[in-house]
N, C-alpha and C. Protein backbone atom coordinates (compact mmCIF):
# COMPACT_ATOMS: atom_id res chain seq x y z
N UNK A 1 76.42 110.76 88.31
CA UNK A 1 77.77 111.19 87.99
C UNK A 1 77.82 112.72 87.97
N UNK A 2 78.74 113.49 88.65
CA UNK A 2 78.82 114.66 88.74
C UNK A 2 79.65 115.40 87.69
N UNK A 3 79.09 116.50 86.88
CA UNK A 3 79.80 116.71 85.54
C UNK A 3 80.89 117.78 86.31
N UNK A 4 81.81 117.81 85.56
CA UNK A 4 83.38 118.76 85.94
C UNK A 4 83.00 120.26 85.72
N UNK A 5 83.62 120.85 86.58
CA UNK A 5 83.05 122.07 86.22
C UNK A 5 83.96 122.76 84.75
N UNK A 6 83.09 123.68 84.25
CA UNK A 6 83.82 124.06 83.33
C UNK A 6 84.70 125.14 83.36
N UNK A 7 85.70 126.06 82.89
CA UNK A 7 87.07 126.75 83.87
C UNK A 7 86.32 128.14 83.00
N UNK A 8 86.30 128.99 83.53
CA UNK A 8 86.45 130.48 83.23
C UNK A 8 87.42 131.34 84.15
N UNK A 9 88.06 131.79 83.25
CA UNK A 9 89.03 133.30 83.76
C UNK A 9 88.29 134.37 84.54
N UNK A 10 88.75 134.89 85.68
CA UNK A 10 88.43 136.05 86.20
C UNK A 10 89.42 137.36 85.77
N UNK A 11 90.66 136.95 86.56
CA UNK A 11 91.68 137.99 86.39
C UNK A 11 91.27 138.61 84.50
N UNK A 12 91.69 139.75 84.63
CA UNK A 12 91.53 140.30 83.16
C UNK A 12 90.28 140.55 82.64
N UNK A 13 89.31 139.88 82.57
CA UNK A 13 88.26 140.01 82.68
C UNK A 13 87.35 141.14 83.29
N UNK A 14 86.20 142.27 82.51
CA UNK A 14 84.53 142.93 83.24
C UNK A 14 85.12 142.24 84.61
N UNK A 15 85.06 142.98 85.53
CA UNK A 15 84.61 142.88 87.09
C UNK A 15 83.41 143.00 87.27
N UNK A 16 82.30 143.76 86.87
CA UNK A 16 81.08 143.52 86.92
C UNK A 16 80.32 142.06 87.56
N UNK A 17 79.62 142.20 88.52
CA UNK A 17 79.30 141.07 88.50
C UNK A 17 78.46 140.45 87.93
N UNK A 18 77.48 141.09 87.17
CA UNK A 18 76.33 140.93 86.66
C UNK A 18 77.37 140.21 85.25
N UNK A 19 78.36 141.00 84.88
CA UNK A 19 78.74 140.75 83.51
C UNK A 19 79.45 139.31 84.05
N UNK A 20 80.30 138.72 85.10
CA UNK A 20 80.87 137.59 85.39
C UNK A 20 79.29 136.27 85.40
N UNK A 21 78.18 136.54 86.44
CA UNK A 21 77.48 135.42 86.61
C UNK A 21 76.61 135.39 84.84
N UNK A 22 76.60 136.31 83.68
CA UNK A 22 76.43 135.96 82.95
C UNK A 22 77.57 134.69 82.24
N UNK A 23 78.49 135.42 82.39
CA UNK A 23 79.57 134.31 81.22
C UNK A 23 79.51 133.08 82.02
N UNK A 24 79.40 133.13 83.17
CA UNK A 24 79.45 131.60 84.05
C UNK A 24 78.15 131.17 83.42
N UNK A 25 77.06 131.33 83.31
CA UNK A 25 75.61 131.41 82.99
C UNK A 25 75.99 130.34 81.64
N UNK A 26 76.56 131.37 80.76
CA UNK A 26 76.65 130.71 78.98
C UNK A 26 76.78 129.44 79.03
N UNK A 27 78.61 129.61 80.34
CA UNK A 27 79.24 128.30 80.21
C UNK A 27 78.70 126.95 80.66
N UNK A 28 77.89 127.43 82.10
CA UNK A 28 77.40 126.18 82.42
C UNK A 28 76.27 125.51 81.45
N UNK A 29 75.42 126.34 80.93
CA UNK A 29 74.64 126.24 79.17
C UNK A 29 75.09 125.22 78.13
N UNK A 30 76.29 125.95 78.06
CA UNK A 30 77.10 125.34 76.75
C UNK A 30 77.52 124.09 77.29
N UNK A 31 78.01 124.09 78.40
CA UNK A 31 78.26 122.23 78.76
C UNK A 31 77.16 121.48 79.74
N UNK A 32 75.80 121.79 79.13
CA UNK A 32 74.91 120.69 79.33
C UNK A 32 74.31 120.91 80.89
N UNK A 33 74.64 121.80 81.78
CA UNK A 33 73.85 122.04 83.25
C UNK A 33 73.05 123.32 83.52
N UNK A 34 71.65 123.18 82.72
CA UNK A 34 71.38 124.13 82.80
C UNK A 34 70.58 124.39 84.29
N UNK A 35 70.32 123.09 84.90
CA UNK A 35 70.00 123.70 86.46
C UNK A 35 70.98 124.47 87.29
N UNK A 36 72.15 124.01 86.99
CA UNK A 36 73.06 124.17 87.58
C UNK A 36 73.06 126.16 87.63
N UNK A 37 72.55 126.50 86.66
CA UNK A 37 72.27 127.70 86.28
C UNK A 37 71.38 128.64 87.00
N UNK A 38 70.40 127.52 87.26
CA UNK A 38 69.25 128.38 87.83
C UNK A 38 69.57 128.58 89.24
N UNK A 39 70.27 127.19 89.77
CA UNK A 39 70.57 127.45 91.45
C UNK A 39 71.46 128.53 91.56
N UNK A 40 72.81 128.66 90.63
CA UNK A 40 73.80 129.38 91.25
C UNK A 40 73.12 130.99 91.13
N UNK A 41 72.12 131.27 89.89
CA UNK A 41 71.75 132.85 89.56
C UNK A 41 71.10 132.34 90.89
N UNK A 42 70.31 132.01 91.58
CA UNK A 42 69.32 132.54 92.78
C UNK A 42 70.58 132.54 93.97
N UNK A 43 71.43 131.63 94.09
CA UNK A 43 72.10 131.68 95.22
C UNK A 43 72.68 133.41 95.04
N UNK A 44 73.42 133.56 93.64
CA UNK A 44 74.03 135.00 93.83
C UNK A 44 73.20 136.07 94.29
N UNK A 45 71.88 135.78 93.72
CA UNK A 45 71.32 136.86 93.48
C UNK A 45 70.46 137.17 95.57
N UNK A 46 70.72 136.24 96.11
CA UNK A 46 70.46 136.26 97.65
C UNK A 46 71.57 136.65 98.20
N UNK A 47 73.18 136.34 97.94
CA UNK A 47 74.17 136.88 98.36
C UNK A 47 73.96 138.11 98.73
N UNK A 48 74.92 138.46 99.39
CA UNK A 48 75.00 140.43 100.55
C UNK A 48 75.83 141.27 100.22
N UNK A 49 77.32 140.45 99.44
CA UNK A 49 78.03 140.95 98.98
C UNK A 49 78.75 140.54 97.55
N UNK A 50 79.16 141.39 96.69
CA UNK A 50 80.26 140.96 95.72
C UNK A 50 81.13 139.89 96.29
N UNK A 51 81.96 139.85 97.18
CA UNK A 51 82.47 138.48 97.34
C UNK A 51 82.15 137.58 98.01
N UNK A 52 80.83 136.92 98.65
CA UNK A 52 80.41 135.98 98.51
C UNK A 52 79.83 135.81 97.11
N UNK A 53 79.22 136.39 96.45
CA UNK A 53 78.78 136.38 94.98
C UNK A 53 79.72 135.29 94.24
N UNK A 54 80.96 136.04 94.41
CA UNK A 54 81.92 135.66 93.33
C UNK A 54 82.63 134.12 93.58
N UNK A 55 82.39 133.77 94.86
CA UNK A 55 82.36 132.49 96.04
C UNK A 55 82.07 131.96 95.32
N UNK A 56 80.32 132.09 94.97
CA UNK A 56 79.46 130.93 94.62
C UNK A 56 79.66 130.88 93.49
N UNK A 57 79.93 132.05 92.41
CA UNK A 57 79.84 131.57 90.78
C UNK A 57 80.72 130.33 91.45
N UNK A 58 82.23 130.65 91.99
CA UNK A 58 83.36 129.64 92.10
C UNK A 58 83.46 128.41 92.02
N UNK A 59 81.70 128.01 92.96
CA UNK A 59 81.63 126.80 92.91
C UNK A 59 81.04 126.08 91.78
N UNK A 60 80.75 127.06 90.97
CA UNK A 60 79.91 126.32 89.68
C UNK A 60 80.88 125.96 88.94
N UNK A 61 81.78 127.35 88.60
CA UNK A 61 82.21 127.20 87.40
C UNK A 61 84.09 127.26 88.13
N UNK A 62 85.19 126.85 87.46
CA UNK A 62 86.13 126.74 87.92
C UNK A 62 86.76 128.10 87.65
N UNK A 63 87.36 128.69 88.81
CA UNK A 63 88.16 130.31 88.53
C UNK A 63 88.89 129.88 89.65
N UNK A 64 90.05 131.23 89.55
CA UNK A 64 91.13 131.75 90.04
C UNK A 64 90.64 131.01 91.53
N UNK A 65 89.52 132.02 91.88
CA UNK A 65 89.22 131.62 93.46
C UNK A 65 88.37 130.03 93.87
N UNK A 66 88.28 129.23 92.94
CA UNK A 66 87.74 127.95 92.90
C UNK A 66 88.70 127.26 94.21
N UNK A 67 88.24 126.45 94.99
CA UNK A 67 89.28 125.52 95.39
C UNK A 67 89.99 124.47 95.56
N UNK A 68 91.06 124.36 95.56
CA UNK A 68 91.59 123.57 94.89
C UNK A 68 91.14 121.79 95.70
N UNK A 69 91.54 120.92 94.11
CA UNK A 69 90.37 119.77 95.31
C UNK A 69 91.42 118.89 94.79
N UNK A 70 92.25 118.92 94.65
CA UNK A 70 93.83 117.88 94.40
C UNK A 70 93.66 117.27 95.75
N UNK A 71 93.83 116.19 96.48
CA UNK A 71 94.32 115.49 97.77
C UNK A 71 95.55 116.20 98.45
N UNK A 72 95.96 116.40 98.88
CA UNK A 72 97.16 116.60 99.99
C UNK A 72 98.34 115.46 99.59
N UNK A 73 99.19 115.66 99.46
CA UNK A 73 100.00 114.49 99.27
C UNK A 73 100.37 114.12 100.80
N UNK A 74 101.15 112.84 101.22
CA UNK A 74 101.40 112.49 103.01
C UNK A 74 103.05 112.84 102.79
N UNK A 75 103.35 113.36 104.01
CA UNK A 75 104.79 113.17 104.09
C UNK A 75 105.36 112.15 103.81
N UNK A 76 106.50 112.05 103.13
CA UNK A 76 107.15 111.02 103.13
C UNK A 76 107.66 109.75 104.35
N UNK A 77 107.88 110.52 105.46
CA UNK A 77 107.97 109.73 106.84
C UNK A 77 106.77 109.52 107.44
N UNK A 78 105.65 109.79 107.00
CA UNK A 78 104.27 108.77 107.32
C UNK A 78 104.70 107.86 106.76
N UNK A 79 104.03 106.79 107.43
CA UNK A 79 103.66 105.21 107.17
C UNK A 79 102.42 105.58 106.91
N UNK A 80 102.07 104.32 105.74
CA UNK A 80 101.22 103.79 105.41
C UNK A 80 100.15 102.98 105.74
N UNK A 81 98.49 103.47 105.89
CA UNK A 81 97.79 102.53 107.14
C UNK A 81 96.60 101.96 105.79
């Protein structure tokens, strides 16, 4: 079973990145994934730039730039298969 990610704020927030993959760090901690921790610090820490960096916290932890994983709703004039 795959645990939910947990949501942290960017906007407003240290831009730092060091200071962001910490608080992502705490959070994934505090809700029980602490591998989850170790992959994303090595993935950042191989990243080239600040925004792939900030990519990958994304995928750990849920932010601004996370993406969105709602379904698509169908047009209404699709049929149904």
């Amino acid at each position: 079973m795959e645990k939910q990610r947990p949501k942290m704020k960017l906007i407003g927030q240290d831009g730092n990145i060091f200071s962001i993959l910490g608080r992502a760090s705490r959070l994934l901690k505090e809700n029980g994934q602490p591998e989850q921790v170790k992959e994303m610090c090595g993935r950042v820490c191989q990243s080239d730039n600040y925004y792939k960096a900030l990519n990958i916290i994304s995928e750990y932890v849920e932010t601004e730039l996370s993406e969105n994983t709602v379904p698509k709703q169908k047009k209404r004039s699709e049929p149904e298969r």
